[in-house]
Protein backbone atom coordinates (compact mmCIF):
# COMPACT_ATOMS: atom_id res chain seq x y z
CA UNK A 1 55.66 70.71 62.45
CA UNK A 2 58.99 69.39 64.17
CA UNK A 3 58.67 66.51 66.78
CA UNK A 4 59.18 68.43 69.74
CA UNK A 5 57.16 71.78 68.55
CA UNK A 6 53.77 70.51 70.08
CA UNK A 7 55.26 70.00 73.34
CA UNK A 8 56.68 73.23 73.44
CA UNK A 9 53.27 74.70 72.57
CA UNK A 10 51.55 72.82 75.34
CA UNK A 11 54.81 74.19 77.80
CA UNK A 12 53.78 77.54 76.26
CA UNK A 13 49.63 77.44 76.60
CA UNK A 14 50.87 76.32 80.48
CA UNK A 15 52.68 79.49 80.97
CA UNK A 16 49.56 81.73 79.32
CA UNK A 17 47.44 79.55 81.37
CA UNK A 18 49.56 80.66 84.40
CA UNK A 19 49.50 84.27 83.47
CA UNK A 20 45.88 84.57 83.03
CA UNK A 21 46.09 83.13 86.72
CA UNK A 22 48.16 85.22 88.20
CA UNK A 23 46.55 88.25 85.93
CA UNK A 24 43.42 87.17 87.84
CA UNK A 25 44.45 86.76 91.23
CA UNK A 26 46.35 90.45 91.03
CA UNK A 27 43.58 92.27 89.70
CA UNK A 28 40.09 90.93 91.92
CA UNK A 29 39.45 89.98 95.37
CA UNK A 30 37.60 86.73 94.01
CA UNK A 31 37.75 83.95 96.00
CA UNK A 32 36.72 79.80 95.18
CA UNK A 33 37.73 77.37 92.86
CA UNK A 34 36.99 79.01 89.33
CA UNK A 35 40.27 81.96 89.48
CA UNK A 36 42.31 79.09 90.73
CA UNK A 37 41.13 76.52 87.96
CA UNK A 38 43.34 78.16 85.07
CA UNK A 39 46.55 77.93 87.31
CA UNK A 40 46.06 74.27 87.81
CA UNK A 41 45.35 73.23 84.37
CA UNK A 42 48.06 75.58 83.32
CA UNK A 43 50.17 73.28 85.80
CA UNK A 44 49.12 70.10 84.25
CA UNK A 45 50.05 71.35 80.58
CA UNK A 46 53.69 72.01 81.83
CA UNK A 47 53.85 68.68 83.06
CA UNK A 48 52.01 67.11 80.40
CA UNK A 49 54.23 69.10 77.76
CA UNK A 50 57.85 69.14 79.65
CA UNK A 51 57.38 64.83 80.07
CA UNK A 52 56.47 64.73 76.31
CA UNK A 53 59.60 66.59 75.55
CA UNK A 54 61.34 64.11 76.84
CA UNK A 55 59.32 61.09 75.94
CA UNK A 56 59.13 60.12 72.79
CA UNK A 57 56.91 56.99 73.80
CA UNK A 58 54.45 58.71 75.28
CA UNK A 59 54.99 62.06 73.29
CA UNK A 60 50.92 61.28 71.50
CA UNK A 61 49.26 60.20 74.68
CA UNK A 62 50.66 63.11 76.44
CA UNK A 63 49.83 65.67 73.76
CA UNK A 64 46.11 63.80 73.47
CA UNK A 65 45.46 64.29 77.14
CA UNK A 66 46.52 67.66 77.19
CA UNK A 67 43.96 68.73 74.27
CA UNK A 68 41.54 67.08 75.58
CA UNK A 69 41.99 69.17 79.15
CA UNK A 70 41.88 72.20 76.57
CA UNK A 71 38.84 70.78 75.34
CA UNK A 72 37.10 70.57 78.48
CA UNK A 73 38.50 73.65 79.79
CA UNK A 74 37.39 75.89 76.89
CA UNK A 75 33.80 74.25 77.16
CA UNK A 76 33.98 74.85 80.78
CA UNK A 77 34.89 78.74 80.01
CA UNK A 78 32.18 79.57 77.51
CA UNK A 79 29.54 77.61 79.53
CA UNK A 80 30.67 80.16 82.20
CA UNK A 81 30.84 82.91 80.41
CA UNK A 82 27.31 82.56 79.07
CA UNK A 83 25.93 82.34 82.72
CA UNK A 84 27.83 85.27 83.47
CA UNK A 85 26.05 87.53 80.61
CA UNK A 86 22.61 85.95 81.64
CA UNK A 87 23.03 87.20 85.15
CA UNK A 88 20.80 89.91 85.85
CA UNK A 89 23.10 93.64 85.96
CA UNK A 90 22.73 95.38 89.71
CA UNK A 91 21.84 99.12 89.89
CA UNK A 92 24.89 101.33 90.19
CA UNK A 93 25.95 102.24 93.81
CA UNK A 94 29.29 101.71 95.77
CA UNK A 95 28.76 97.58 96.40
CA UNK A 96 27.31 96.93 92.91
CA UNK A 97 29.93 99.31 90.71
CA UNK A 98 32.45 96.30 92.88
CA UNK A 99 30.58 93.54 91.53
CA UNK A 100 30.75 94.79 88.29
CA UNK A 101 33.77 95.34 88.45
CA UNK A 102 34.29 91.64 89.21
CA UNK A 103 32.24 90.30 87.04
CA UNK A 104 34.40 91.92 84.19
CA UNK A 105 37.31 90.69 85.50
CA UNK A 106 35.74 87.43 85.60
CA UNK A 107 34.58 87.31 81.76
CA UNK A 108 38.16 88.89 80.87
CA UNK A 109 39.62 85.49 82.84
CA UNK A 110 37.37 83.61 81.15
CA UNK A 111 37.47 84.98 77.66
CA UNK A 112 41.32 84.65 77.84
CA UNK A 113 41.28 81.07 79.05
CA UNK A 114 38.67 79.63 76.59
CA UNK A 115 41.25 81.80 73.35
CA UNK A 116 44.33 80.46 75.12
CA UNK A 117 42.90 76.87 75.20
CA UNK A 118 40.66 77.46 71.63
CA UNK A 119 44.34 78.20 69.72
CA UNK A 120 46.04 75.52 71.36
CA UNK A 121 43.51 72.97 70.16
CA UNK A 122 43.72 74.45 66.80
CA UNK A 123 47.64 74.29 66.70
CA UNK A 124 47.60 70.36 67.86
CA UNK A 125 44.87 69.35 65.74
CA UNK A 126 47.04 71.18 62.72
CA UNK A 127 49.82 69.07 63.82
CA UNK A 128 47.90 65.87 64.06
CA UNK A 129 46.57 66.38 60.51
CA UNK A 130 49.81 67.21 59.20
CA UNK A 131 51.39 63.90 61.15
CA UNK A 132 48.58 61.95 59.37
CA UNK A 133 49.23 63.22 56.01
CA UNK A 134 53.41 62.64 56.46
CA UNK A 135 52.80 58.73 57.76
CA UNK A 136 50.26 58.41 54.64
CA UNK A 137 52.71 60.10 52.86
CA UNK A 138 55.95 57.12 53.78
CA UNK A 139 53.82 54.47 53.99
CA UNK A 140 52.86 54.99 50.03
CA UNK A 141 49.52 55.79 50.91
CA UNK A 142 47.24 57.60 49.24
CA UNK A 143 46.41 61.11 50.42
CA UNK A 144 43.08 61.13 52.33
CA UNK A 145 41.65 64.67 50.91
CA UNK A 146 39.76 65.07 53.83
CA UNK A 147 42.80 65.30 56.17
């Protein structure tokens, strides 16, 4: 991968982030911290990816930090989304038919946050193992067949 192509797919896993946000907050009436939470951590991967663009310096502690918030935030999803299918399903009726309702638009935030973050981990550590291999590669190193 070029230099500046892992930045750009942290800028672009912001923007999904973002989306799924915004997807969120137009569709469901739900309130608290957890529809919010993919907005701000989309947030912190366009900062995290636009300063890396332009920081060569700290281009791989940039990029680290930001898979490691995709890290957290994809184990924060699926622990989520496996309390929401071990919650106990409500009778139909006008109120509960609502709350399911919710509740689906919850596990579609969810689901989409934790394959957002999921492929963006897979696309950095890709790039990390292909960096490895390249410096191996100039330094007249042998190849490491594990990486």
């Amino acid at each position: 991968m070029k230099n500046n192509q892992v930045p750009l797919l942290t800028l672009i896993a912001g923007v999904a982030l973002n989306g799924v946000w915004l997807l969120s907050f137009t569709l469901s009436s739900a309130t608290g911290f957890g529809p919010v939470l993919p907005a701000f951590c989309g947030g912190l991967f366009i900062v995290l990816g636009g300063i890396s663009l332009f920081n060569a310096k700290l281009r791989p502690h940039l990029i680290h930090s930001a898979l490691l918030l995709a890290l957290l935030l994809a184990i924060f999803s699926v622990y989520q989304m496996v309390g929401l299918l071990q919650a106990p399903t409500q009778a139909p009726g006008t109120v509960a038919a609502d709350a399911e309702r919710q509740g689906a638009l919850k596990m579609l935030r969810l689901e989409t946050t934790a394959a957002v973050c999921l492929a963006y981990l897979a696309m950095g550590i890709a790039s990390f193992r292909k960096a490895r291999r390249l410096r191996r590669a100039q330094n007249g190193i042998a190849p490491d067949p594990t990486a």
